[in-house]
PDB file of N, CA and C in Angstrom:
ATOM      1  N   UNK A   1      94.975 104.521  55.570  1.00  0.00           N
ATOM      2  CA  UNK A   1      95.999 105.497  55.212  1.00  0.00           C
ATOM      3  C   UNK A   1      95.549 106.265  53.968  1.00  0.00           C
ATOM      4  N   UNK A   2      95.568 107.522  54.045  1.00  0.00           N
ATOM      5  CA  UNK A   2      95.197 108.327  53.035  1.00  0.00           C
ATOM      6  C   UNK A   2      96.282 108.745  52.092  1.00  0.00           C
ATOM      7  N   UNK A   3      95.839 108.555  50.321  1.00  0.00           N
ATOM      8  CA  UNK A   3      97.155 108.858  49.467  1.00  0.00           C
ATOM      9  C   UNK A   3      96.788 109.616  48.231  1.00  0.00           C
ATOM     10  N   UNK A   4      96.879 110.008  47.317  1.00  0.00           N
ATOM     11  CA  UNK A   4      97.019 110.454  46.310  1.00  0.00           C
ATOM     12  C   UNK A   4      96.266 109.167  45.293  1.00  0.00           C
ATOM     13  N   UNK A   5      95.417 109.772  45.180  1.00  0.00           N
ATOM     14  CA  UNK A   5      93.995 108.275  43.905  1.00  0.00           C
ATOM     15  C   UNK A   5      94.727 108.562  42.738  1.00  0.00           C
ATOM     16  N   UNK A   6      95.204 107.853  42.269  1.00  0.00           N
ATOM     17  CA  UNK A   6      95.921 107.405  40.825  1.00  0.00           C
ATOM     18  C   UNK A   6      94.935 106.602  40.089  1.00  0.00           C
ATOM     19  N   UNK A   7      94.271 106.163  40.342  1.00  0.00           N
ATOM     20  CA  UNK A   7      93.648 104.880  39.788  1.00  0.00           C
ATOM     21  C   UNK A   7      92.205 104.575  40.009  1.00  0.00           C
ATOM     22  N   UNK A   8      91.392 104.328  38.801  1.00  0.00           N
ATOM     23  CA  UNK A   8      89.961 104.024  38.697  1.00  0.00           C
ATOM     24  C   UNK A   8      89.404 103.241  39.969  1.00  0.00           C
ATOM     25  N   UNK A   9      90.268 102.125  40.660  1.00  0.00           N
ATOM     26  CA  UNK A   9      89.742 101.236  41.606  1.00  0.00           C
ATOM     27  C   UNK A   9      89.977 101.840  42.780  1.00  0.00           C
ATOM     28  N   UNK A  10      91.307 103.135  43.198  1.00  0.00           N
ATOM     29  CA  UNK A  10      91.725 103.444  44.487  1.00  0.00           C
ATOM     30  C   UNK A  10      90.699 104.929  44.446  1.00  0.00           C
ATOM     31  N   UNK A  11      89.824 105.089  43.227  1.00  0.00           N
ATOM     32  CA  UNK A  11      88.800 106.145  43.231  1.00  0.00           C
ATOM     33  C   UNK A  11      87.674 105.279  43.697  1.00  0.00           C
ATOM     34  N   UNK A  12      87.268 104.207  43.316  1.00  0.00           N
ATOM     35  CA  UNK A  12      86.017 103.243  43.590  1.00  0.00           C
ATOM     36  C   UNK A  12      86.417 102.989  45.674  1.00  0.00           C
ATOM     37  N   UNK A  13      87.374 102.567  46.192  1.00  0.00           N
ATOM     38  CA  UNK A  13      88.008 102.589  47.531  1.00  0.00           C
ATOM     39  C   UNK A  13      87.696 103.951  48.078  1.00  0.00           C
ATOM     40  N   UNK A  14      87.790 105.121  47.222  1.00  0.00           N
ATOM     41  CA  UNK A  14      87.812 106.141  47.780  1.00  0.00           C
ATOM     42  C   UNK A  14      86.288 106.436  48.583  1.00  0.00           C
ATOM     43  N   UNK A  15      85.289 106.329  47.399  1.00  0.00           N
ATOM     44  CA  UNK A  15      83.795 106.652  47.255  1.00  0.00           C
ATOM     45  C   UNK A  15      83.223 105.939  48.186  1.00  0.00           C
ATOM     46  N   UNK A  16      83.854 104.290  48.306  1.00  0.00           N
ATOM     47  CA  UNK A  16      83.080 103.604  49.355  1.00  0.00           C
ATOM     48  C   UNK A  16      83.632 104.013  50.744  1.00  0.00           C
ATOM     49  N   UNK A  17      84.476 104.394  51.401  1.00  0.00           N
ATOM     50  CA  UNK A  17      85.414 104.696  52.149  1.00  0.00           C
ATOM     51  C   UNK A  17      84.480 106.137  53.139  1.00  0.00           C
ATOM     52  N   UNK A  18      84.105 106.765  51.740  1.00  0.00           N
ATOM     53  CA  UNK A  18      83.658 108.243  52.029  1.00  0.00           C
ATOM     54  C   UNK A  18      82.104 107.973  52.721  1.00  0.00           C
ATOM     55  N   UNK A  19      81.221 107.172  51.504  1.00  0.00           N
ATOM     56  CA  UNK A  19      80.217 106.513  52.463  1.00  0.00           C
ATOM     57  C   UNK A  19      80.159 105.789  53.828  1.00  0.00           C
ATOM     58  N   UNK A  20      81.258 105.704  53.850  1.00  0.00           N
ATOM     59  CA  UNK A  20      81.144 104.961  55.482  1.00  0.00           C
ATOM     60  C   UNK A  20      81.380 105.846  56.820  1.00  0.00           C
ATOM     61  N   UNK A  21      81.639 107.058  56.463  1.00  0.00           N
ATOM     62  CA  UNK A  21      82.244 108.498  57.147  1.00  0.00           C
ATOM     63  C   UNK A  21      81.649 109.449  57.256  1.00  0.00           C
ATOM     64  N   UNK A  22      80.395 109.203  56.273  1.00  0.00           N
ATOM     65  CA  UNK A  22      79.745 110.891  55.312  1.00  0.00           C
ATOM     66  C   UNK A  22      79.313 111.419  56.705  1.00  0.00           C
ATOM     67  N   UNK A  23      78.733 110.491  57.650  1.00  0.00           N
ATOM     68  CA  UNK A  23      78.305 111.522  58.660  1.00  0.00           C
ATOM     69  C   UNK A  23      79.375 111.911  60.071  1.00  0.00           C
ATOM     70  N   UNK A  24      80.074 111.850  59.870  1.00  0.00           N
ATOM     71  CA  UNK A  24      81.568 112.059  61.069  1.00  0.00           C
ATOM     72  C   UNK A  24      81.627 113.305  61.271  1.00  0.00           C
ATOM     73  N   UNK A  25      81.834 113.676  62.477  1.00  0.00           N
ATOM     74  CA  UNK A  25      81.729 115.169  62.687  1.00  0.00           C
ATOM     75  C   UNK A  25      83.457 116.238  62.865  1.00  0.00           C
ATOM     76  N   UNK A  26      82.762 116.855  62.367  1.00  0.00           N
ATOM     77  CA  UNK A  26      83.904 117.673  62.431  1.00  0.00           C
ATOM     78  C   UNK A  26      85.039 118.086  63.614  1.00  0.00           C
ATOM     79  N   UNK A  27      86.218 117.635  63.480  1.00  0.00           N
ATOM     80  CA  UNK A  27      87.009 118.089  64.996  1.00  0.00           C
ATOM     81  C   UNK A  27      87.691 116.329  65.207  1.00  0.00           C
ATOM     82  N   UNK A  28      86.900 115.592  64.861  1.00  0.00           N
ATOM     83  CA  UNK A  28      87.348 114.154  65.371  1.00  0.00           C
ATOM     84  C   UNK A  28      88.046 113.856  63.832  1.00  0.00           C
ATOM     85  N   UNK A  29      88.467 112.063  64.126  1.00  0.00           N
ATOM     86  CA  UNK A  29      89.707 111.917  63.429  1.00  0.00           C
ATOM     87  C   UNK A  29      89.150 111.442  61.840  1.00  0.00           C
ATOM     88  N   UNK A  30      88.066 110.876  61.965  1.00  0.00           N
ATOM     89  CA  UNK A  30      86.863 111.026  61.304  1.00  0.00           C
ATOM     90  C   UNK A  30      86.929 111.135  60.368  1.00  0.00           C
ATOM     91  N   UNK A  31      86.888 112.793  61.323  1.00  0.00           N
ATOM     92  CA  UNK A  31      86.071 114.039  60.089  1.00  0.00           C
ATOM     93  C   UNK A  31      87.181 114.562  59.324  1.00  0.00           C
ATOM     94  N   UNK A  32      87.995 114.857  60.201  1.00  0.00           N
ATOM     95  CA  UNK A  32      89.526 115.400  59.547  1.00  0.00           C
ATOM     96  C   UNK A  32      89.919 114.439  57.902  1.00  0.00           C
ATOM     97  N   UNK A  33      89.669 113.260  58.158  1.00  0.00           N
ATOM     98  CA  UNK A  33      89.463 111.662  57.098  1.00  0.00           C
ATOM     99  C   UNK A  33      88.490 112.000  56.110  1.00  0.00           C
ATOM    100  N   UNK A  34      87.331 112.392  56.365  1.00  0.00           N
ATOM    101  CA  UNK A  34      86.904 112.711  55.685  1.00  0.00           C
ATOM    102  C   UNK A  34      86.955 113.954  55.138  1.00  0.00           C
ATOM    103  N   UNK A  35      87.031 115.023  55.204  1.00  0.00           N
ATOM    104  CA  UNK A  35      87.463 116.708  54.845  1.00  0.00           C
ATOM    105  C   UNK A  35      88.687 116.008  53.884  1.00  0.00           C
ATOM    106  N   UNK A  36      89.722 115.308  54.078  1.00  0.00           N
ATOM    107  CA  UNK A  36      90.924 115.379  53.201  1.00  0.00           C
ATOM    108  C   UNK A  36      90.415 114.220  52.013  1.00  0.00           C
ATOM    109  N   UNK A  37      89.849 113.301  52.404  1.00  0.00           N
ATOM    110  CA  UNK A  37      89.462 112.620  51.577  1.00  0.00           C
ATOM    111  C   UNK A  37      87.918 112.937  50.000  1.00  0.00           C
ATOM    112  N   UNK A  38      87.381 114.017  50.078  1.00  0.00           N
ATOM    113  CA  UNK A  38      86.531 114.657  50.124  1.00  0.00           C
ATOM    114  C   UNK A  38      87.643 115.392  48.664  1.00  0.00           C
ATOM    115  N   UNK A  39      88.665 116.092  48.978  1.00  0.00           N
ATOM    116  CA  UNK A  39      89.427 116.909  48.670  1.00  0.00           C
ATOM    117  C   UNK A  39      89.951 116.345  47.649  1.00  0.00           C
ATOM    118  N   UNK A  40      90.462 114.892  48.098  1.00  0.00           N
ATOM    119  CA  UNK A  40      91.076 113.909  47.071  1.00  0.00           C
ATOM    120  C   UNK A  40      89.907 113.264  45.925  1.00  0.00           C
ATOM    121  N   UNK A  41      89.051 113.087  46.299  1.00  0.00           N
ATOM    122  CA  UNK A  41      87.751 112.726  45.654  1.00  0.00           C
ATOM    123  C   UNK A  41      87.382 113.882  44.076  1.00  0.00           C
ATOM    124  N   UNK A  42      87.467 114.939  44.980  1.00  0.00           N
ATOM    125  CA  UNK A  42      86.990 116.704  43.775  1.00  0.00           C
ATOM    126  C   UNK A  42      88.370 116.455  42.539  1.00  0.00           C
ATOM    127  N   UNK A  43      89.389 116.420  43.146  1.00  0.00           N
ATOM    128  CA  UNK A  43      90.434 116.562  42.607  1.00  0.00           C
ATOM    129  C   UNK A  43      90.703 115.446  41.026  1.00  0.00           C
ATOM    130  N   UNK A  44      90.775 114.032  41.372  1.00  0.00           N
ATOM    131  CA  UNK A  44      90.301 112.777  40.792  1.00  0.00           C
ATOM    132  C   UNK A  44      89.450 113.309  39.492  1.00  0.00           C
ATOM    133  N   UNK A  45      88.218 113.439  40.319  1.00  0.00           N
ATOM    134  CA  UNK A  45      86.757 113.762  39.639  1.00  0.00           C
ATOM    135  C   UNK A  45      87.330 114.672  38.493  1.00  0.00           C
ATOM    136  N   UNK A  46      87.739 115.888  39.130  1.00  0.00           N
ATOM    137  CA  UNK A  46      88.185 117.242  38.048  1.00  0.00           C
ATOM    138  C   UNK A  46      89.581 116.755  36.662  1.00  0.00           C
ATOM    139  N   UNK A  47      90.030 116.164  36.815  1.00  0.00           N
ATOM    140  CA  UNK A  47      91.237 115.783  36.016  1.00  0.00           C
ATOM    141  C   UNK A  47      90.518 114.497  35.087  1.00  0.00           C
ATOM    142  N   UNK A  48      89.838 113.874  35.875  1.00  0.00           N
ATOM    143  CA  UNK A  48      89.290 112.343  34.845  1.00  0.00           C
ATOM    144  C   UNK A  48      87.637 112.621  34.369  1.00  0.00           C
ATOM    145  N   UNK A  49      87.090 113.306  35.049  1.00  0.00           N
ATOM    146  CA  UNK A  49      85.530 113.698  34.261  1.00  0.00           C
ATOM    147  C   UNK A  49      85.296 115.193  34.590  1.00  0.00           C
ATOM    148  N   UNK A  50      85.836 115.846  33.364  1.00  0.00           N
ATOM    149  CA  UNK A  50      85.886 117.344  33.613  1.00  0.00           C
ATOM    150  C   UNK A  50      84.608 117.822  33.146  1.00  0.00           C
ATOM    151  N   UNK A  51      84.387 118.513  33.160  1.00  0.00           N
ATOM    152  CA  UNK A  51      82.497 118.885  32.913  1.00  0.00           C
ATOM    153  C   UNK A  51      82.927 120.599  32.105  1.00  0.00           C
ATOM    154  N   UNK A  52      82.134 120.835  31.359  1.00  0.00           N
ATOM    155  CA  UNK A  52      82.856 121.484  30.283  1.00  0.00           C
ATOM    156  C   UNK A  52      81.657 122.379  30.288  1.00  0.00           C
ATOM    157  N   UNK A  53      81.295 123.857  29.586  1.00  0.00           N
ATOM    158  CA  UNK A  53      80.643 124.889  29.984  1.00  0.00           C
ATOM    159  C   UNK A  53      78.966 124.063  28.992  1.00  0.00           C
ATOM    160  N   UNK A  54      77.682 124.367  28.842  1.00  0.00           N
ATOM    161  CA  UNK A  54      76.758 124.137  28.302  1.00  0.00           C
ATOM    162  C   UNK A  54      77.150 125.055  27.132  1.00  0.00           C
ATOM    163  N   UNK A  55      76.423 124.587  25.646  1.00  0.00           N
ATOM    164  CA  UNK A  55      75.867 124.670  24.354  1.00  0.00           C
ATOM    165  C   UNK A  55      75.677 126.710  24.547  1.00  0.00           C
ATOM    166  N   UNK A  56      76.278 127.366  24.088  1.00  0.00           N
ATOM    167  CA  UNK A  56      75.581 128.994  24.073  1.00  0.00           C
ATOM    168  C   UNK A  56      73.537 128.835  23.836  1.00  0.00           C
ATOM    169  N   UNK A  57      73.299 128.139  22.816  1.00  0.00           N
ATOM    170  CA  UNK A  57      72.337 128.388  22.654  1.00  0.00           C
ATOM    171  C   UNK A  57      71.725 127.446  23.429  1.00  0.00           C
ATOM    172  N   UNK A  58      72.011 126.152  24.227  1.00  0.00           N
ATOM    173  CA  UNK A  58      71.194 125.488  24.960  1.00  0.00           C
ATOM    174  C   UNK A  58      71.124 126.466  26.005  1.00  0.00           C
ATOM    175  N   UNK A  59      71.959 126.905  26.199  1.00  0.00           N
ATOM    176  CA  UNK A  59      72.025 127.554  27.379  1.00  0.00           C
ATOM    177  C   UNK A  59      70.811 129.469  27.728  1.00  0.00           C
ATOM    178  N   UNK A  60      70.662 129.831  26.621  1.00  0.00           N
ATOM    179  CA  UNK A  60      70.102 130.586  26.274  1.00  0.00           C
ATOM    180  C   UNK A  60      68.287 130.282  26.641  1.00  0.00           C
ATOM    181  N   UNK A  61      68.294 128.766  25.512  1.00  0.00           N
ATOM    182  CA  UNK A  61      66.817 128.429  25.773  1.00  0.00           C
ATOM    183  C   UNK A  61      66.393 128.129  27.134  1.00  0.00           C
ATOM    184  N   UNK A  62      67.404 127.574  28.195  1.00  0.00           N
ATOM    185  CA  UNK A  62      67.457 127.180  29.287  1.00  0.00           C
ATOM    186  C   UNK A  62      66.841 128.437  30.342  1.00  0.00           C
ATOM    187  N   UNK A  63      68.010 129.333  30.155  1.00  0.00           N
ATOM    188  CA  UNK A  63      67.542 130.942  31.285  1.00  0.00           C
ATOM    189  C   UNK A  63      66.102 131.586  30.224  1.00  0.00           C
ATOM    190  N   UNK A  64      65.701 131.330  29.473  1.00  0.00           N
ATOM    191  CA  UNK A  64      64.704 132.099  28.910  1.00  0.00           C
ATOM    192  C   UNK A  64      63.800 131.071  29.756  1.00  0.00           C
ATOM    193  N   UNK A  65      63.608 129.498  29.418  1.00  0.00           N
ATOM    194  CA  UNK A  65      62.463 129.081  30.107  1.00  0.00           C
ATOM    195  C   UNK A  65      62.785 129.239  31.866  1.00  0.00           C
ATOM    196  N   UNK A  66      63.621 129.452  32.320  1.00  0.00           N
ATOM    197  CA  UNK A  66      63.938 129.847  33.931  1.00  0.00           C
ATOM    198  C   UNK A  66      62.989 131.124  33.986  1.00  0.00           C
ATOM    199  N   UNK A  67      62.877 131.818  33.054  1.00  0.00           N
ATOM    200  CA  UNK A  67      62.465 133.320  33.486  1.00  0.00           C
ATOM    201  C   UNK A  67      61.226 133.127  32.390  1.00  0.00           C
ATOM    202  N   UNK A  68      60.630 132.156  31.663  1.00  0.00           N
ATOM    203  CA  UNK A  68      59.374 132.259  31.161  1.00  0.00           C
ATOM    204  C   UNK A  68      59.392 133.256  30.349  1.00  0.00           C
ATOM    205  N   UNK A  69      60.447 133.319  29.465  1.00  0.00           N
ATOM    206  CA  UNK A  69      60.463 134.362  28.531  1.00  0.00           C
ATOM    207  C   UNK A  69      60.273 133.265  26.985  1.00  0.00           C
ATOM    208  N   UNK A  70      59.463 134.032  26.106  1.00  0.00           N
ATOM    209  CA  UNK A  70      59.444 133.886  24.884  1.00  0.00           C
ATOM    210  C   UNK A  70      60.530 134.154  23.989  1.00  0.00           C
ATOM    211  N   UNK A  71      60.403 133.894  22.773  1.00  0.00           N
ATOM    212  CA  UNK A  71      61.555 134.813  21.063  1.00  0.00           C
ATOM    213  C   UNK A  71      60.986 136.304  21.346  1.00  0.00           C
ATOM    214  N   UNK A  72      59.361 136.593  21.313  1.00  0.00           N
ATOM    215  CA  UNK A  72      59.250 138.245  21.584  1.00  0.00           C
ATOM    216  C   UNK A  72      60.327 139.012  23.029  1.00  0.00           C
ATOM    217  N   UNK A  73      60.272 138.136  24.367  1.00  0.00           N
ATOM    218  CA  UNK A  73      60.951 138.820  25.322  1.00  0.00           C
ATOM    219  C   UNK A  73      62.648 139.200  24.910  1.00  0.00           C
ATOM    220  N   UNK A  74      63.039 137.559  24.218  1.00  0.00           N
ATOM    221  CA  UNK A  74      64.367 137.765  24.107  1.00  0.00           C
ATOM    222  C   UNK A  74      64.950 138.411  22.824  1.00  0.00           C
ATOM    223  N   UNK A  75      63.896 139.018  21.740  1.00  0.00           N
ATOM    224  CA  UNK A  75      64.317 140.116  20.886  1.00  0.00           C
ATOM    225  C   UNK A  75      63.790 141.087  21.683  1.00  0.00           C
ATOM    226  N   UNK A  76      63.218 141.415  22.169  1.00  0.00           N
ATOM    227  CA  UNK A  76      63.396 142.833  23.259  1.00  0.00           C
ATOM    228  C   UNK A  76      65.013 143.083  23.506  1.00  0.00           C
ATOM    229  N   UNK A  77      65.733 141.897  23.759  1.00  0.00           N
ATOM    230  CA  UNK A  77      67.228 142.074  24.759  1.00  0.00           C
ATOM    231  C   UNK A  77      68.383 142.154  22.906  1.00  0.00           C
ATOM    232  N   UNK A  78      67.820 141.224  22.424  1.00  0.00           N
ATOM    233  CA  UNK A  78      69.004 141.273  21.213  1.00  0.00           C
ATOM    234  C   UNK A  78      68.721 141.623  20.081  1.00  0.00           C
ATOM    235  N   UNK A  79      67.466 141.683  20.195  1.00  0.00           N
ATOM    236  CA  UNK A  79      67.427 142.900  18.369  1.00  0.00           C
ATOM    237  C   UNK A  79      65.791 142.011  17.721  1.00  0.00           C
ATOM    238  N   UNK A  80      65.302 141.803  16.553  1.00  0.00           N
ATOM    239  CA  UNK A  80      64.623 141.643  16.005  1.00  0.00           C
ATOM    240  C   UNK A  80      64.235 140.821  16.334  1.00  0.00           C
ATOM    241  N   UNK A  81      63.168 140.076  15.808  1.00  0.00           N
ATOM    242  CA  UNK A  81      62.416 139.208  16.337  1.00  0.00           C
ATOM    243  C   UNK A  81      62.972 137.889  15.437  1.00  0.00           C
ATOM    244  N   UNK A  82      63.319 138.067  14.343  1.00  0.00           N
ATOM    245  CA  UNK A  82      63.750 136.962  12.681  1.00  0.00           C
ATOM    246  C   UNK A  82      64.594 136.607  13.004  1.00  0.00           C
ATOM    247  N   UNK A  83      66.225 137.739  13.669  1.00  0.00           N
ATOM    248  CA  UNK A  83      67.465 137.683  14.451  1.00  0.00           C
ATOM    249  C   UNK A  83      67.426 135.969  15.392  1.00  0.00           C
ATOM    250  N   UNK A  84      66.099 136.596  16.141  1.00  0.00           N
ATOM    251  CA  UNK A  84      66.352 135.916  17.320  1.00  0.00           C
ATOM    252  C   UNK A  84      65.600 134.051  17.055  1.00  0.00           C
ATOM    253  N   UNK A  85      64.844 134.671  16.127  1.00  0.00           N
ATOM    254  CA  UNK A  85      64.622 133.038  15.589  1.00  0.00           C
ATOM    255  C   UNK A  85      65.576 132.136  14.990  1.00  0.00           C
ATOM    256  N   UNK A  86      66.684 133.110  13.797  1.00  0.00           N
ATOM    257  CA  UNK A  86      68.337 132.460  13.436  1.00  0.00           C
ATOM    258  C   UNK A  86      68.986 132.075  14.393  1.00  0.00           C
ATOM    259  N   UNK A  87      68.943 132.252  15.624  1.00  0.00           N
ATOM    260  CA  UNK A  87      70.162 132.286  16.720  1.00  0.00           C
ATOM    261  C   UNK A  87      69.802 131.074  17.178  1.00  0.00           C
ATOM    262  N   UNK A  88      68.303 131.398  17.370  1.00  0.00           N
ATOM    263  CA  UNK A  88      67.709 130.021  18.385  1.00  0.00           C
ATOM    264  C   UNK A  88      68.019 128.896  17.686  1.00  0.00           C
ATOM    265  N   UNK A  89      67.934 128.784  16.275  1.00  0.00           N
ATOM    266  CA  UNK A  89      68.121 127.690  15.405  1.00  0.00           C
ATOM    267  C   UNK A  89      69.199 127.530  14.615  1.00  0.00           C
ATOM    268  N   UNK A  90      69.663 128.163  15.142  1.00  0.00           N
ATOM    269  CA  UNK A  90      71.638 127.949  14.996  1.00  0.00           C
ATOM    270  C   UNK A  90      72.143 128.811  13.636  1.00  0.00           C
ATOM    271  N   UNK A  91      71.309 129.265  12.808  1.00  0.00           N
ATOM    272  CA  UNK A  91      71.008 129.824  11.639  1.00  0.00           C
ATOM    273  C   UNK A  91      71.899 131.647  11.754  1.00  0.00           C
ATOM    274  N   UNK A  92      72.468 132.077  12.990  1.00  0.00           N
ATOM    275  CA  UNK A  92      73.018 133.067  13.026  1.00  0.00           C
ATOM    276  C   UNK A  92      73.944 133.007  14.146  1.00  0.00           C
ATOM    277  N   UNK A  93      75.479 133.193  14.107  1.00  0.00           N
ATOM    278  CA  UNK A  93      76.113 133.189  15.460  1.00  0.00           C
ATOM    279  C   UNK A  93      75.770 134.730  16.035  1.00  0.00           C
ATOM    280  N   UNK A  94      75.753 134.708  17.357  1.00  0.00           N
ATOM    281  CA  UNK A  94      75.795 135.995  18.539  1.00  0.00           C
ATOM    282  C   UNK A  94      76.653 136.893  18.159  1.00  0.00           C
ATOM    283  N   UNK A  95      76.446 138.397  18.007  1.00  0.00           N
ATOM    284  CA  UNK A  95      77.821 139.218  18.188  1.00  0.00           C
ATOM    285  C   UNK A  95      78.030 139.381  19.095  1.00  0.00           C
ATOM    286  N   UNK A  96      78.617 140.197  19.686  1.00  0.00           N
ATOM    287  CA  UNK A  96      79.328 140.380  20.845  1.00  0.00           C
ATOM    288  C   UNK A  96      78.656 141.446  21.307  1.00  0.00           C
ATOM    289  N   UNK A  97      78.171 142.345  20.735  1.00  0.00           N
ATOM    290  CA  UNK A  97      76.814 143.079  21.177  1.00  0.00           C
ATOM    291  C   UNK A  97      75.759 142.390  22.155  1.00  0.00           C
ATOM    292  N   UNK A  98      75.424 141.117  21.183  1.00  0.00           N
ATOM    293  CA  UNK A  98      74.537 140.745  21.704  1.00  0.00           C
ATOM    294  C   UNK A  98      75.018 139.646  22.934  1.00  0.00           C
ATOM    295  N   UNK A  99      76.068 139.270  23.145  1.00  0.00           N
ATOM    296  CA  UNK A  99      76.534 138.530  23.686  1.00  0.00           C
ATOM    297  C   UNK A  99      76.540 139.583  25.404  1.00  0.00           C
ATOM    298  N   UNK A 100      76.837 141.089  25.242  1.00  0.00           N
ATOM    299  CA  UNK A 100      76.824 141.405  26.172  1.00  0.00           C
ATOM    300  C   UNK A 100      75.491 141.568  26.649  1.00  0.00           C
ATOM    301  N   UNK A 101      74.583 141.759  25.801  1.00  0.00           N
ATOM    302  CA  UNK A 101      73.120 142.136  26.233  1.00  0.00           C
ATOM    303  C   UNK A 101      72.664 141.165  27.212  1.00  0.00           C
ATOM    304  N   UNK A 102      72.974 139.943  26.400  1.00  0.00           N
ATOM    305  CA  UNK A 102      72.973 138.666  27.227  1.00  0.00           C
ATOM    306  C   UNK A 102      73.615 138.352  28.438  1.00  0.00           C
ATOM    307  N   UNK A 103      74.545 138.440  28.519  1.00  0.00           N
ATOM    308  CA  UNK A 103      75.044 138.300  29.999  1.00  0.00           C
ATOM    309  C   UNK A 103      74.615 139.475  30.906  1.00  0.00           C
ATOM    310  N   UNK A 104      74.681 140.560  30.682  1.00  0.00           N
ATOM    311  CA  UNK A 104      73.893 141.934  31.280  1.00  0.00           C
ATOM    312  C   UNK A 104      72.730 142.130  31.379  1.00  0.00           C
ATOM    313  N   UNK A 105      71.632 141.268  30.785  1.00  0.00           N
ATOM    314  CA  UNK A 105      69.929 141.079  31.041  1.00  0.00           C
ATOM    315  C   UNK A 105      69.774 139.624  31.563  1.00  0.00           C
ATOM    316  N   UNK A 106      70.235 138.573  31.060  1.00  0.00           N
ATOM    317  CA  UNK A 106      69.562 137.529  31.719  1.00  0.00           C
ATOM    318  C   UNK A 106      71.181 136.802  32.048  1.00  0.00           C
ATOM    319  N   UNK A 107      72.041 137.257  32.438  1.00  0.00           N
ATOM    320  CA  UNK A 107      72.853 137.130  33.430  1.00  0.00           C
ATOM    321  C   UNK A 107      73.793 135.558  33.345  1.00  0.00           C
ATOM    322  N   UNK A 108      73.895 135.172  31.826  1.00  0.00           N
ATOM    323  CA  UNK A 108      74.261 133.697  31.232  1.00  0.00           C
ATOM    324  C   UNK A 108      76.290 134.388  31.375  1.00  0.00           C
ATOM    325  N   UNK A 109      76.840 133.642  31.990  1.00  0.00           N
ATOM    326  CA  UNK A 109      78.201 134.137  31.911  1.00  0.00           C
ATOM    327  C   UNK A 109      78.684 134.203  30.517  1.00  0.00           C
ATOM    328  N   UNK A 110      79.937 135.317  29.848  1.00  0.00           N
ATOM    329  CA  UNK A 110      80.173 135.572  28.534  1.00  0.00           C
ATOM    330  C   UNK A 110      80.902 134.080  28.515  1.00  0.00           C
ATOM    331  N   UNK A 111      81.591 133.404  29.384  1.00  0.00           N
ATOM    332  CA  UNK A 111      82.333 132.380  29.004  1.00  0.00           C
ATOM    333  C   UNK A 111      81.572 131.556  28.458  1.00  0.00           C
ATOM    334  N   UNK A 112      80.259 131.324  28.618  1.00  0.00           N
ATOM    335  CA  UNK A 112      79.169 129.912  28.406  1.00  0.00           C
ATOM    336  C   UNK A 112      79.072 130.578  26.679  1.00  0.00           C
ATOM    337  N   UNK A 113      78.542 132.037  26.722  1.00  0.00           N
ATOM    338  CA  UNK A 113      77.818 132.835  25.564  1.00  0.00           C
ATOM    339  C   UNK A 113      79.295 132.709  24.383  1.00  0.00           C
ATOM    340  N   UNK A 114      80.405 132.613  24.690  1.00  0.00           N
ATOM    341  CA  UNK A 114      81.160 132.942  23.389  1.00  0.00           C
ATOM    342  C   UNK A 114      82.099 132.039  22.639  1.00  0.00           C
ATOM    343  N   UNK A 115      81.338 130.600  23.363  1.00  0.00           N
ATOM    344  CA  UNK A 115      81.811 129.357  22.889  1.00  0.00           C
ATOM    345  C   UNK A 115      81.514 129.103  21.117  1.00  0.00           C
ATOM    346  N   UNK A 116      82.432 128.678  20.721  1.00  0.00           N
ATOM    347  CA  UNK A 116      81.802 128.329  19.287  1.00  0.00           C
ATOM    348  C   UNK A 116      80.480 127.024  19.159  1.00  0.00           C
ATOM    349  N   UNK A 117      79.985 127.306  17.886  1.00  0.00           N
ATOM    350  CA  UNK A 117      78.738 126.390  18.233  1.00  0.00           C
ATOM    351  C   UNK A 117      78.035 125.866  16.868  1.00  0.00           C
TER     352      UNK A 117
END
């Protein structure tokens, strides 16, 4: 019987429950079991281990090494080269200038970019 997970152990019931289903196909009673259970699982997850946006500047060093960019590429996008060495090393917060440059060149959402830090 499927219910509403209140509880650390009826989440542990849940997970093993789901492993025993993962491959049930869709249309049967199964799958339907699993699709709702699946649902109840995200839900749990989202309210008891919420996962929260990355660091602005981890996040920065992160899409620069994605795209193999240097401090020279990414003062190309936000200004000086000294600028961009303060930022990297926490030594200057982002304006909002640069905050847009950033999300508009290497495409980091403003929500991640305008976290305090």
């Amino acid at each position: 019987m499927i219910k509403p997970i209140k509880t650390e152990r009826e989440y542990g019931h849940a997970l093993t429950r789901l492993e025993k289903i993962f491959d049930a196909k869709k249309g049967t009673r199964e799958g339907d079991e699993l699709e709702v259970l699946g649902i109840l699982i995200e839900k749990y997850e989202d309210e008891h281990f919420p996962i929260g946006f990355p660091d602005p500047v981890e996040a920065i060093k992160f899409r620069m090494e994605q795209l193999g960019y240097n401090q020279t590429d990414l003062a190309k996008i936000i200004g000086l080269k000294s600028r961009t060495s303060e930022i990297l090393n926490r030594k200057r917060k982002l304006t909002l200038d640069m905050v847009r440059q950033l999300h508009e060149k290497l495409h980091i959402p403003t929500d991640v970019l305008i976290q305090a830090y």
